[in-house]
N, C-alpha and C. Protein backbone atom coordinates (compact mmCIF):
# COMPACT_ATOMS: atom_id res chain seq x y z
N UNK A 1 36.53 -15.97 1.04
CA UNK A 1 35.84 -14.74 1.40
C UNK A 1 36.42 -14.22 2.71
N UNK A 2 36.61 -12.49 2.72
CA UNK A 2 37.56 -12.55 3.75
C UNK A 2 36.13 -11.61 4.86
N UNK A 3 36.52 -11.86 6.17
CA UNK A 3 35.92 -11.07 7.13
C UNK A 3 34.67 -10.36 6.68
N UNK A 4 35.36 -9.07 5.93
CA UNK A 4 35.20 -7.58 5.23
C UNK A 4 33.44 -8.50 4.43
N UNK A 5 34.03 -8.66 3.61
CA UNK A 5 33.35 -9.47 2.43
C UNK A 5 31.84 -9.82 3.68
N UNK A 6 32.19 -10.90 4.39
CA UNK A 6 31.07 -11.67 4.72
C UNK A 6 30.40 -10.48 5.65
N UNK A 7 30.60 -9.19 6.57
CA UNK A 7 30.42 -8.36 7.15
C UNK A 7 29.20 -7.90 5.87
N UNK A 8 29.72 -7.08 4.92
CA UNK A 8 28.90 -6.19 3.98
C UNK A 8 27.71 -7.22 3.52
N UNK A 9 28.10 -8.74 2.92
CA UNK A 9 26.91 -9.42 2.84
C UNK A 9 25.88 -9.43 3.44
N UNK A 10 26.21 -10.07 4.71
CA UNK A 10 25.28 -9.87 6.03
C UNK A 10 24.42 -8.64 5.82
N UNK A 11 25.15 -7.28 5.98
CA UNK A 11 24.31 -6.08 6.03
C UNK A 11 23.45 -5.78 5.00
N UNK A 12 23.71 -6.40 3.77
CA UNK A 12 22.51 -6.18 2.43
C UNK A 12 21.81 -6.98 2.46
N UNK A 13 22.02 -8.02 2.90
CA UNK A 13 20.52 -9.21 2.98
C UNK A 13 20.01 -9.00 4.44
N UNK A 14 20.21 -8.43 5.22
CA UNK A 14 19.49 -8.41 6.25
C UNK A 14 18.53 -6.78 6.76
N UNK A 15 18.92 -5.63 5.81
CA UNK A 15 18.40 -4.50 5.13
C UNK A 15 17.26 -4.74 4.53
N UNK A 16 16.05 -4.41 4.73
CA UNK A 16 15.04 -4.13 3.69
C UNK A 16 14.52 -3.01 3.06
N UNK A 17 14.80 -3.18 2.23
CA UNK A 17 14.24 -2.52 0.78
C UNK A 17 12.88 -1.52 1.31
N UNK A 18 13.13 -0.16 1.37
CA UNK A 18 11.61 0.91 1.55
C UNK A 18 10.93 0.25 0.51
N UNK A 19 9.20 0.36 1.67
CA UNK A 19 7.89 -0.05 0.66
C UNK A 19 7.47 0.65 0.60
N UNK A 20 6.78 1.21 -0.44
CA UNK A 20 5.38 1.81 -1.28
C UNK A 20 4.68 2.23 -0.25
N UNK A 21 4.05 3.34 0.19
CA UNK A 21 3.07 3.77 0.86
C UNK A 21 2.21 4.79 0.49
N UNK A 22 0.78 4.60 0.15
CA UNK A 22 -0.02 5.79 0.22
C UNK A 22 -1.29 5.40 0.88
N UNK A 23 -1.81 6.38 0.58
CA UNK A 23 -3.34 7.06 1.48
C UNK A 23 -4.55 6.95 0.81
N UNK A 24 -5.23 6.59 1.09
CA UNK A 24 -6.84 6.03 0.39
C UNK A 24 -7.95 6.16 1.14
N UNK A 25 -9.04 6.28 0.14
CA UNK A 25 -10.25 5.83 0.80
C UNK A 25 -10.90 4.60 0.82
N UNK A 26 -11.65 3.63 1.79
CA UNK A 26 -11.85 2.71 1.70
C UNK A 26 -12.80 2.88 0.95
N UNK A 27 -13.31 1.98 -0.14
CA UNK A 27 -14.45 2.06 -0.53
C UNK A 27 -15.05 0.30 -0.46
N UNK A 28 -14.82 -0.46 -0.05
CA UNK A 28 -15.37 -1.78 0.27
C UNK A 28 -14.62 -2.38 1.09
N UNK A 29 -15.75 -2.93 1.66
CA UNK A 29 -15.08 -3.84 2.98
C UNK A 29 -15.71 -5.11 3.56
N UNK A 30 -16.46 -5.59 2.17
CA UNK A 30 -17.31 -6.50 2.41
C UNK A 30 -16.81 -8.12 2.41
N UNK A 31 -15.46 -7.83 1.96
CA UNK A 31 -14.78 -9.53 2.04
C UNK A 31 -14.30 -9.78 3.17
N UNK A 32 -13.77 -11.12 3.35
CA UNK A 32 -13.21 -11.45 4.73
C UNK A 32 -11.57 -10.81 4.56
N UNK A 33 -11.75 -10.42 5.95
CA UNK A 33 -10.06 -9.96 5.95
C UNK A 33 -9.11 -9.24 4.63
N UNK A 34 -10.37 -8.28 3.78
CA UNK A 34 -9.85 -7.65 2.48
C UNK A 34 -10.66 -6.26 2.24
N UNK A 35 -9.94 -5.48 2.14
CA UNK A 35 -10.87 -3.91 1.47
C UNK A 35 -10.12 -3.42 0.79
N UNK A 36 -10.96 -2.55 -0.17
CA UNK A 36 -10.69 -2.30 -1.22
C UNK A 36 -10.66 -0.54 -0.92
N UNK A 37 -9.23 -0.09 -1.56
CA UNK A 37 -8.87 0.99 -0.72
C UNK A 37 -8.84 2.22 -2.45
N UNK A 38 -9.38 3.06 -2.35
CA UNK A 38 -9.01 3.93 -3.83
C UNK A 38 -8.62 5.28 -3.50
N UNK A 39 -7.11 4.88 -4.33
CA UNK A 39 -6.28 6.24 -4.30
C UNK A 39 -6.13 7.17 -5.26
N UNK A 40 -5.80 8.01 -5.17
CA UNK A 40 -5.88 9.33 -5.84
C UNK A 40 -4.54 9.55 -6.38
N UNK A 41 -4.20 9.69 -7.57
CA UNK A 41 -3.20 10.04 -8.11
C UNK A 41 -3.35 11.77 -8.61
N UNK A 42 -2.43 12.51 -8.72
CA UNK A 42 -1.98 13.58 -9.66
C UNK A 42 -1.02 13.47 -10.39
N UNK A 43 -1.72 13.62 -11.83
CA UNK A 43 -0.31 13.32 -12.57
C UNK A 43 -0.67 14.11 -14.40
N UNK A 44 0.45 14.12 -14.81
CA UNK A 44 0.34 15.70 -15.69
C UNK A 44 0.39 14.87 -16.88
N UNK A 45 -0.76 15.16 -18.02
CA UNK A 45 -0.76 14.09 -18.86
C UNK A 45 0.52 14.72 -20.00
N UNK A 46 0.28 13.53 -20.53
CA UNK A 46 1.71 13.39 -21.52
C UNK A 46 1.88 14.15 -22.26
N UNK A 47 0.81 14.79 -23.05
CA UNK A 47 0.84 15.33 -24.56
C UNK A 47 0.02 16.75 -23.99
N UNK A 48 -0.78 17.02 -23.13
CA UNK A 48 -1.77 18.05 -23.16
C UNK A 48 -1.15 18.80 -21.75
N UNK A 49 -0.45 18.27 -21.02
CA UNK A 49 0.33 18.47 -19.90
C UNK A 49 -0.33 19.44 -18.65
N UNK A 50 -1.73 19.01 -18.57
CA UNK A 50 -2.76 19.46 -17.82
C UNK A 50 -2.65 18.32 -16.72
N UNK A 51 -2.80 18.99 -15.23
CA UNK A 51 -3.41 17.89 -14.53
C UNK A 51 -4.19 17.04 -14.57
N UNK A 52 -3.99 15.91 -14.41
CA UNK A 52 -5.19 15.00 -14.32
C UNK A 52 -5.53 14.28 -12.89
N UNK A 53 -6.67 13.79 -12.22
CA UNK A 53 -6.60 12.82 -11.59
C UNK A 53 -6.58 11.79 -11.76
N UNK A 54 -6.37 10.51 -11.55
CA UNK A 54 -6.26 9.06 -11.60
C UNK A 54 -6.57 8.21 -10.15
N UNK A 55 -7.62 7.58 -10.61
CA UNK A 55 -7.75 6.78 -9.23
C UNK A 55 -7.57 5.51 -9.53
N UNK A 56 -6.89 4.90 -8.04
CA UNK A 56 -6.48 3.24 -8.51
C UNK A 56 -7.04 2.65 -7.42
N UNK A 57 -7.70 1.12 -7.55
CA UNK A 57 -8.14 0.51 -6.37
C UNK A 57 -7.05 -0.49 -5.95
N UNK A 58 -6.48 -0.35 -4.87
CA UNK A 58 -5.96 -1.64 -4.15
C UNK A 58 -6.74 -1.86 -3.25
N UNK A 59 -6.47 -3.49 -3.29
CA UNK A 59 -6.81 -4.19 -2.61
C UNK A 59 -6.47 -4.83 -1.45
N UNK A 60 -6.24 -4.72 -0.09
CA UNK A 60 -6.03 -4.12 1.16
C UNK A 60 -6.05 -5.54 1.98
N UNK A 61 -4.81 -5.83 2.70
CA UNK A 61 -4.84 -7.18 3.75
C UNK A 61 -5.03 -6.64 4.70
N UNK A 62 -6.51 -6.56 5.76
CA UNK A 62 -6.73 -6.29 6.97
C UNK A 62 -7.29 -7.47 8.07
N UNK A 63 -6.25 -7.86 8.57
CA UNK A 63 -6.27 -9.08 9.53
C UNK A 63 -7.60 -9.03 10.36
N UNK A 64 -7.78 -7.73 10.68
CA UNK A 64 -8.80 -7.53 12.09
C UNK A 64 -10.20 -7.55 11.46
N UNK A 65 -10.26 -7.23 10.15
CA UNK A 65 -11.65 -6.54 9.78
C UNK A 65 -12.28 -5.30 10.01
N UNK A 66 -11.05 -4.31 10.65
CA UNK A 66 -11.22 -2.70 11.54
C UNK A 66 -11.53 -2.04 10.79
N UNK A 67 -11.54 -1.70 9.41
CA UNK A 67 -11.93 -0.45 8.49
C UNK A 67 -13.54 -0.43 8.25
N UNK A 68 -13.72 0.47 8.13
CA UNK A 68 -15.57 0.62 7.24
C UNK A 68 -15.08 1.43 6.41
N UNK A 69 -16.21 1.32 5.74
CA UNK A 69 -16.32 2.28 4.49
C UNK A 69 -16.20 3.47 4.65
N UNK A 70 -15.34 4.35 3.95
CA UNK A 70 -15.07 5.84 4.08
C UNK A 70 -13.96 6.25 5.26
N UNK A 71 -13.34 5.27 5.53
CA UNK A 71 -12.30 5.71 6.70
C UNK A 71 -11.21 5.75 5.79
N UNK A 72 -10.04 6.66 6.35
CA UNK A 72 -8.92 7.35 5.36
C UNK A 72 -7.96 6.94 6.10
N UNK A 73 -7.12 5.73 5.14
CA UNK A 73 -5.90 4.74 5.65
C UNK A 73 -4.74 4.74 4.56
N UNK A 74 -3.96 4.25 5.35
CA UNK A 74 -2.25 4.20 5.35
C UNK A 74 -2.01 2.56 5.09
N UNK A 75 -1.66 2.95 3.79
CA UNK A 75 -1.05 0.99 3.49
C UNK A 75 0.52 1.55 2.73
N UNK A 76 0.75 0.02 2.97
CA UNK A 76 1.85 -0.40 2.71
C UNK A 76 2.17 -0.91 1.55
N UNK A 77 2.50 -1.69 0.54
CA UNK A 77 3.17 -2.50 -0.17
C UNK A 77 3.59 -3.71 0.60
N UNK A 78 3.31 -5.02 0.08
CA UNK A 78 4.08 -6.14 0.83
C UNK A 78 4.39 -7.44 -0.52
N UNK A 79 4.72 -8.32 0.08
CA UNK A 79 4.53 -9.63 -0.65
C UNK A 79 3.01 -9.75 -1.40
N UNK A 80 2.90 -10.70 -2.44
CA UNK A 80 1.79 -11.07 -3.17
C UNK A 80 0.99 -12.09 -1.90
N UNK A 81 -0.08 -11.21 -1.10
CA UNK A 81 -0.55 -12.47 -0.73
C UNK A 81 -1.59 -12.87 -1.00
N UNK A 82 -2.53 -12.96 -2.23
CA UNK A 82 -3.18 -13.63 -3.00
C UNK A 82 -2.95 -13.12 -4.77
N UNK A 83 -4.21 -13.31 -5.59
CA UNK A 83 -4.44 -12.96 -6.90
C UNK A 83 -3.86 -11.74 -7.09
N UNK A 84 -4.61 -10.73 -6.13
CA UNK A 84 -4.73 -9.52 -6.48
C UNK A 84 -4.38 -8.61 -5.26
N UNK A 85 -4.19 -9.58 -4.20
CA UNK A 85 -3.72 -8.87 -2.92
C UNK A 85 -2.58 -8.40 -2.66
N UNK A 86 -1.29 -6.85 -2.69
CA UNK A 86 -0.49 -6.66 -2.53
C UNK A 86 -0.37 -5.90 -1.93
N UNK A 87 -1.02 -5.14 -1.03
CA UNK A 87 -1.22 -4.32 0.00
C UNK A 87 -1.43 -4.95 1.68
N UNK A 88 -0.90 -4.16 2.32
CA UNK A 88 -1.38 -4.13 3.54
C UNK A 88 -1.82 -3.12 4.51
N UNK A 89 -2.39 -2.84 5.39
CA UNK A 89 -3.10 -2.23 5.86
C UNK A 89 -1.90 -1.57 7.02
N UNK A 90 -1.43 0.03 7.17
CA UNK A 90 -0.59 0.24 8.04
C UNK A 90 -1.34 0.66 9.53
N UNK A 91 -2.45 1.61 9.19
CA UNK A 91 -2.64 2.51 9.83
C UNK A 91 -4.22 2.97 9.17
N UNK A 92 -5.36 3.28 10.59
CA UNK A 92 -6.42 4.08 10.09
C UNK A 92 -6.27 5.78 10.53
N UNK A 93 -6.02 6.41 9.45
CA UNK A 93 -6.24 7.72 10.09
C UNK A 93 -7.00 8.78 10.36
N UNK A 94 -7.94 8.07 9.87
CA UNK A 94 -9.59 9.09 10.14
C UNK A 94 -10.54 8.04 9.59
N UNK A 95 -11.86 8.17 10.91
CA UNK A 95 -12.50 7.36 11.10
C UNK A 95 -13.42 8.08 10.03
N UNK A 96 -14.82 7.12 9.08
CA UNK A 96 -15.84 7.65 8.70
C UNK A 96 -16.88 8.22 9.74
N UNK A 97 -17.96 8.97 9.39
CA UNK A 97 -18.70 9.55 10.47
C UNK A 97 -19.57 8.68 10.34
């Protein structure tokens, strides 16, 4: 392997891959260090090609326990870190009242 070669390696394994990010509402926050965040999709159905909404719940890794219910946050995508846990918590951007 010459120079060149081991240079470009280096730079693709040490690059990470853009994650997944959207915006939700919390709607539970009653587990330890987990809330449950539901997002809003728009998306044009297949056959009738009308808008639709779609809401999906992820399920949210928040180290601190900082969210309540109804605050409007910024997650991420990460590693599987449990069953059902693949989110993480980036950012709160509006507090509930």
């Amino acid at each position: 392997m010459t120079e060149e070669e081991a240079n470009t390696e280096h730079q693709t394994k040490a690059e990470r891959n853009q994650r997944k990010e959207r915006i939700g509402l919390v709607v539970s926050n009653s587990m330890e260090k987990t809330a449950v965040v539901a997002v809003v999709e728009r998306v044009r159905h297949p056959r009738y090609r009308k808008i639709v909404q779609q809401t999906k719940k992820l399920y949210v890794h928040d180290e601190e326990n900082t969210v309540q219910v109804g605050d409007r946050v910024r997650v991420a995508e990460t590693r599987p870190l449990s069953k059902s846990k693949r989110w993480r918590l980036v950012e709160v951007l509006e507090r509930a009242r």
